[in-house]
N, C-alpha and C. Protein backbone atom coordinates (compact mmCIF):
# COMPACT_ATOMS: atom_id res chain seq x y z
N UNK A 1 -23.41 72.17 50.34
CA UNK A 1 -23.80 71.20 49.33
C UNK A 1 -24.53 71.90 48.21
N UNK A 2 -23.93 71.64 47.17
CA UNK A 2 -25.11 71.77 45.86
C UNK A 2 -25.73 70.53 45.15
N UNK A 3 -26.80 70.92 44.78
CA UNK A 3 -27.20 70.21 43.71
C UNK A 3 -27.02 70.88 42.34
N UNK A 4 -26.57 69.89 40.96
CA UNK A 4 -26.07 70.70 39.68
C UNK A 4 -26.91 69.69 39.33
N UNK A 5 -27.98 70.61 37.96
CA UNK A 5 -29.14 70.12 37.52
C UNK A 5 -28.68 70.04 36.08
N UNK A 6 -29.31 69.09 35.44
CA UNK A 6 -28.81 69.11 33.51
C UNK A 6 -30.18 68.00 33.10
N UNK A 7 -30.25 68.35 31.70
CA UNK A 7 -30.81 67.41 31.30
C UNK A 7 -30.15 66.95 29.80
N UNK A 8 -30.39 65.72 29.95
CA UNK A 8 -29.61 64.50 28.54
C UNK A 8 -30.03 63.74 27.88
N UNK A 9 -30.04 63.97 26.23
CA UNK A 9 -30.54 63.72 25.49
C UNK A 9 -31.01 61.74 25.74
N UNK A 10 -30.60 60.84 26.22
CA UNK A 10 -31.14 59.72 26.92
C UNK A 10 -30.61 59.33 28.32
N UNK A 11 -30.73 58.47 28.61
CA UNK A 11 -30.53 57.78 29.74
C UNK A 11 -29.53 57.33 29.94
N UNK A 12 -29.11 56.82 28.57
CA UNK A 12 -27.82 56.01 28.82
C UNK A 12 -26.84 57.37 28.49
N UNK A 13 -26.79 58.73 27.90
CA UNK A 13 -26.01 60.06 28.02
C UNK A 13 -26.02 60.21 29.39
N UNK A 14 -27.31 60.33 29.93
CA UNK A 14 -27.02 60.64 31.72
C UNK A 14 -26.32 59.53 32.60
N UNK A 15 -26.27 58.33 32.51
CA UNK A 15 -25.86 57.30 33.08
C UNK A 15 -24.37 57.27 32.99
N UNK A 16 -23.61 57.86 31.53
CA UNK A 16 -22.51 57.86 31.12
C UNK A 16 -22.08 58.57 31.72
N UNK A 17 -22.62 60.32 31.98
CA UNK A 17 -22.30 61.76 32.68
C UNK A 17 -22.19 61.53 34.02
N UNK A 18 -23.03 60.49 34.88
CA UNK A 18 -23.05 60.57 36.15
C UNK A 18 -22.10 59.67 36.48
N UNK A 19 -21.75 58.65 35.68
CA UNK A 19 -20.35 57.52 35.91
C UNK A 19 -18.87 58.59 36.15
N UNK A 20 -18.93 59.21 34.89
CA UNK A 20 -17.51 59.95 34.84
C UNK A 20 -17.40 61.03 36.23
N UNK A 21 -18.76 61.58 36.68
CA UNK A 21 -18.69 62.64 37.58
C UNK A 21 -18.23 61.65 39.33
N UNK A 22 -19.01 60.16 38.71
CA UNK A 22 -18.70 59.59 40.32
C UNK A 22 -17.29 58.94 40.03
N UNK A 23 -16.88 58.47 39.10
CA UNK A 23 -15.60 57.92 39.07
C UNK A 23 -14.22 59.33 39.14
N UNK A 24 -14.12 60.22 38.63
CA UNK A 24 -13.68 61.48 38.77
C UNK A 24 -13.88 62.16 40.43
N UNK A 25 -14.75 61.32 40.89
CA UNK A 25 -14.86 61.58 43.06
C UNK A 25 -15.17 63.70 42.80
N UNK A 26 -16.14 64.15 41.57
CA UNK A 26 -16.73 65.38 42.17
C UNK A 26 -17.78 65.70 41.97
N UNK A 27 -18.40 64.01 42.46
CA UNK A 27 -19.63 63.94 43.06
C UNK A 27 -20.25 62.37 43.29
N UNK A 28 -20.80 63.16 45.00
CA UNK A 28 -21.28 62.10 45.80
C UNK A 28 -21.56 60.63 45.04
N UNK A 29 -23.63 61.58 44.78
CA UNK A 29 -24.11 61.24 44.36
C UNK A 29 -24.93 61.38 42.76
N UNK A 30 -25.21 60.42 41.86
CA UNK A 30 -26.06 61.16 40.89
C UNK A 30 -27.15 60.52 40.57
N UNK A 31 -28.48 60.66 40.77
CA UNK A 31 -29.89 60.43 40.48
C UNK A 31 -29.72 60.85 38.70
N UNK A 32 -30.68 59.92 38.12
CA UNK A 32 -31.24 60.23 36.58
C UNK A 32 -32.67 59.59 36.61
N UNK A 33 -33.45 59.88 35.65
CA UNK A 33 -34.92 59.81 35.24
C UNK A 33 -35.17 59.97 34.11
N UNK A 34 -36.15 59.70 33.37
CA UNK A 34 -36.81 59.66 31.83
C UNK A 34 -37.72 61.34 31.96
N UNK A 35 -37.91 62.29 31.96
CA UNK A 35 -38.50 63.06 31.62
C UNK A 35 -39.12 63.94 29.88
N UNK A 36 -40.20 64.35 29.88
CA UNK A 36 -40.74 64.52 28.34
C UNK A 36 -40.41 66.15 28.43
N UNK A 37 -40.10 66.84 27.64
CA UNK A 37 -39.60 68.02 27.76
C UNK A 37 -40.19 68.54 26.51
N UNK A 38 -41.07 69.98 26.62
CA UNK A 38 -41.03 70.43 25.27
C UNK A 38 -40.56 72.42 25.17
N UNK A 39 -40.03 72.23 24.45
CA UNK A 39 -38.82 73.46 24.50
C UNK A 39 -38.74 74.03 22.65
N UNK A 40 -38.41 75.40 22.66
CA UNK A 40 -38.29 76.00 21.33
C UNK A 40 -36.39 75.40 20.83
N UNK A 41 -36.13 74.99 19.82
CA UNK A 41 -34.91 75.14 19.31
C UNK A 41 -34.49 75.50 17.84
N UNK A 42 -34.05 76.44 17.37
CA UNK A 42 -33.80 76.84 16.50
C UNK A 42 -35.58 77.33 15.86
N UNK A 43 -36.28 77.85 16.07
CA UNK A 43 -37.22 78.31 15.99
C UNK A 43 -37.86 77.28 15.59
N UNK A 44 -38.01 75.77 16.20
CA UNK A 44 -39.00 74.85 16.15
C UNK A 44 -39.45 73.98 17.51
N UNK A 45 -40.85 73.94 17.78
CA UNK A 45 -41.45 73.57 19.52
C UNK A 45 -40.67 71.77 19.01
N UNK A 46 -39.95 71.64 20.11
CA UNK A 46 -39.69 70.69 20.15
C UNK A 46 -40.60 69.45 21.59
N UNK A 47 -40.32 68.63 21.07
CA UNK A 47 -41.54 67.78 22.52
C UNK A 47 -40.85 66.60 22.40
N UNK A 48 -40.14 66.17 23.56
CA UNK A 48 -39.50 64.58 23.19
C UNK A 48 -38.63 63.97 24.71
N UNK A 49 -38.66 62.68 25.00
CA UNK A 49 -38.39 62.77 26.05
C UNK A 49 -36.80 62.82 26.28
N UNK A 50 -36.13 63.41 27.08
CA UNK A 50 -34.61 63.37 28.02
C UNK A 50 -34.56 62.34 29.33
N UNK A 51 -33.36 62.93 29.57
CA UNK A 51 -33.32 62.77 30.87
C UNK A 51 -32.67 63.59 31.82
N UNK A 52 -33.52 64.07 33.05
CA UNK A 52 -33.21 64.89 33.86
C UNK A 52 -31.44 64.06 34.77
N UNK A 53 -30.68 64.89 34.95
CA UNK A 53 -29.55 64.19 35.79
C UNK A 53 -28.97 65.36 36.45
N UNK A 54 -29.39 64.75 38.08
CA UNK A 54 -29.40 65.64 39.42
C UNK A 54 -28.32 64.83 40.09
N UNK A 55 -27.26 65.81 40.28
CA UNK A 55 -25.48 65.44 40.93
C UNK A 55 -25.33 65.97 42.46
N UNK A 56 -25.42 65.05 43.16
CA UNK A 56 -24.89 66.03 44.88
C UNK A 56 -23.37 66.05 44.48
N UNK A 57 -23.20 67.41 44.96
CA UNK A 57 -21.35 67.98 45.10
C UNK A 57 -21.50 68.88 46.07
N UNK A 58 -20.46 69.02 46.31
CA UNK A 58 -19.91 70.12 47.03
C UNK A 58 -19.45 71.44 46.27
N UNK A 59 -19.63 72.48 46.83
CA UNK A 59 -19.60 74.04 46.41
C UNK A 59 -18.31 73.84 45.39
N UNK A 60 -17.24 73.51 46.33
CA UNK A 60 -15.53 73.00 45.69
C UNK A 60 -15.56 72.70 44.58
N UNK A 61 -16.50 71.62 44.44
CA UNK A 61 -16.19 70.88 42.82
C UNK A 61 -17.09 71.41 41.88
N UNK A 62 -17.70 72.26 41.99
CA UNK A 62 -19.07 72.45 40.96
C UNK A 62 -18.25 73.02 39.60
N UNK A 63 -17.04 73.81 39.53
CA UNK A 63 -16.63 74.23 38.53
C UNK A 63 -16.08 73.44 37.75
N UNK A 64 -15.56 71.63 38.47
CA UNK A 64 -15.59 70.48 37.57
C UNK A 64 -16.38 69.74 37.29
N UNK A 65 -17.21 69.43 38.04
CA UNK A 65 -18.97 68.87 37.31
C UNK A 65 -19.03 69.68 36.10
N UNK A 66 -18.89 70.76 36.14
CA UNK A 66 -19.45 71.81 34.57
C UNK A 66 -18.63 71.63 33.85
N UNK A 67 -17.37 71.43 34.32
CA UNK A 67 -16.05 71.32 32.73
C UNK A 67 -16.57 69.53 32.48
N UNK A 68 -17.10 68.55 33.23
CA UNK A 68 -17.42 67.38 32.91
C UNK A 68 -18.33 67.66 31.85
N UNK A 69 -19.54 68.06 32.27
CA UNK A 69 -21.09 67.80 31.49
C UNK A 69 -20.41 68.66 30.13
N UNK A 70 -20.11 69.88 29.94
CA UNK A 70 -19.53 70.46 28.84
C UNK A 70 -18.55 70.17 27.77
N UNK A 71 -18.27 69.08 28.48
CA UNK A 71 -17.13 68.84 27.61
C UNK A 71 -17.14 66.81 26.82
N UNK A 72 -17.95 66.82 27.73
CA UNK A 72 -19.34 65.45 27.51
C UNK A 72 -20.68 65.31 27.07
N UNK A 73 -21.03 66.44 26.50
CA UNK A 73 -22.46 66.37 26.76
C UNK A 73 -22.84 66.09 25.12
N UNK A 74 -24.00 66.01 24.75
CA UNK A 74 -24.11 65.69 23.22
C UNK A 74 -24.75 67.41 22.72
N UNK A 75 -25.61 67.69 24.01
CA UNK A 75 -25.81 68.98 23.43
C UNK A 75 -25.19 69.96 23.06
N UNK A 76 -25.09 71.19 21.95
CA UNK A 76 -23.74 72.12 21.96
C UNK A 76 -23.91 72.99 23.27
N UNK A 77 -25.29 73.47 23.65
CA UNK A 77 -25.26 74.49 24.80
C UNK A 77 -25.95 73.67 25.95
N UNK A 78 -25.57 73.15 26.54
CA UNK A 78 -25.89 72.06 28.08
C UNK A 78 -26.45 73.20 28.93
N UNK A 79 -27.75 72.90 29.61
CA UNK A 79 -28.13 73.56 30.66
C UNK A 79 -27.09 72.68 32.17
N UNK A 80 -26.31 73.74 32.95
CA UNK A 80 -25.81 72.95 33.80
C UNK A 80 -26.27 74.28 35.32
N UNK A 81 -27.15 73.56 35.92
CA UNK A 81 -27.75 74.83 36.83
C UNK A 81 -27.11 74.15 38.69
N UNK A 82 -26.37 74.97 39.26
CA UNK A 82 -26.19 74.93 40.80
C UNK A 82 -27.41 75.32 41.38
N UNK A 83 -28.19 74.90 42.26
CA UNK A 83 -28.66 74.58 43.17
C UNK A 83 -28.39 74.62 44.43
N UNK A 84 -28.24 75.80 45.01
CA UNK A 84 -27.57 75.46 47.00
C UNK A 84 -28.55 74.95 47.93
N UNK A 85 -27.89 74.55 48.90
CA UNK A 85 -28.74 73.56 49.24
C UNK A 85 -28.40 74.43 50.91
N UNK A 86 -29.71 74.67 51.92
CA UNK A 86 -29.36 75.61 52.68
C UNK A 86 -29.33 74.55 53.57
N UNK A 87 -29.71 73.27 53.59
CA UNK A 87 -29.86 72.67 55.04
C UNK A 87 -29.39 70.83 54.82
N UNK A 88 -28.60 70.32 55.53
CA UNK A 88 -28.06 69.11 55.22
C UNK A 88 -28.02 68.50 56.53
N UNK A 89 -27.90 67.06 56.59
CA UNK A 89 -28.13 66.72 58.10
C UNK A 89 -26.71 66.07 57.84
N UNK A 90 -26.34 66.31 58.82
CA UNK A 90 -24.56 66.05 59.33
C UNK A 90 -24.16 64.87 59.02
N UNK A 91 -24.78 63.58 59.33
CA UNK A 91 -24.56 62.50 58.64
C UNK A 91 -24.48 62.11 56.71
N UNK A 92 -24.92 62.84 56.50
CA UNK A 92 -25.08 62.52 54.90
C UNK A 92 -23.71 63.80 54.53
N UNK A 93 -23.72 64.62 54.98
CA UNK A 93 -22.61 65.56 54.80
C UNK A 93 -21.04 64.72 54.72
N UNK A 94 -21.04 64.39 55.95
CA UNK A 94 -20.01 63.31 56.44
C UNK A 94 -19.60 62.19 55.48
N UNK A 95 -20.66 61.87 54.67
CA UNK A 95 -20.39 60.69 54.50
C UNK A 95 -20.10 61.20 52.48
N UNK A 96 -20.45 62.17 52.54
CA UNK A 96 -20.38 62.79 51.12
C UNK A 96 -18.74 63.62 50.67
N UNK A 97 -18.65 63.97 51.74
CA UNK A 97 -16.98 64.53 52.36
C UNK A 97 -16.26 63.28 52.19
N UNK A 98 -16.72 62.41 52.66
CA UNK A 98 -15.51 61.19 52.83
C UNK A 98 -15.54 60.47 51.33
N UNK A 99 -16.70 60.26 50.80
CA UNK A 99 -17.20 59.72 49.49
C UNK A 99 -16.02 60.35 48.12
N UNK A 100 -15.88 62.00 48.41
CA UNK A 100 -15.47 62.53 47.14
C UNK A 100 -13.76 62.59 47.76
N UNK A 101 -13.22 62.04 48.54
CA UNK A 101 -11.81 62.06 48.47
C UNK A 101 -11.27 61.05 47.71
């Protein structure tokens, strides 16, 4: 299992990203949140809030989660980060396997 981490310029960008990734079945699940982020861009401190959007997938699909968020995203350079995940309890595995067919 991975988790693939991004963050999106609102809520309703992440809500949109995590629809296409669950309707597309390459991925489980997707959590989103309001987070305040402050970051350099183009040589100015930027401070403003996003939203964080955390995707359960499988190892398999992670190279289409990334052609999703990239090719969806509003930002030009999308942070899209894998996450392995060393320990899963068999039931949620199971049911995440069966989820993305």
């Amino acid at each position: 299992m991975v988790f693939v981490y991004t963050t999106c310029e609102t809520t309703a960008e992440a809500k949109k990203l995590g629809s296409l990734i669950i309707s597309r079945k390459v991925g489980a699940c997707v959590d989103f949140w309001p987070v305040e982020s402050i970051y350099m861009y183009e040589g100015v401190m930027k401070d403003h809030l996003q939203a964080i959007l955390l995707i359960t997938t499988l190892e398999s699909k992670l190279q289409e989660v990334e052609t999703i968020i990239s090719q969806n995203h509003t930002y030009s350079v999308p942070l899209v980060a894998g996450v392995d995940i060393r320990r899963l309890n068999h039931s949620y595995k199971e049911w995440m396997v069966e989820t993305m067919r």
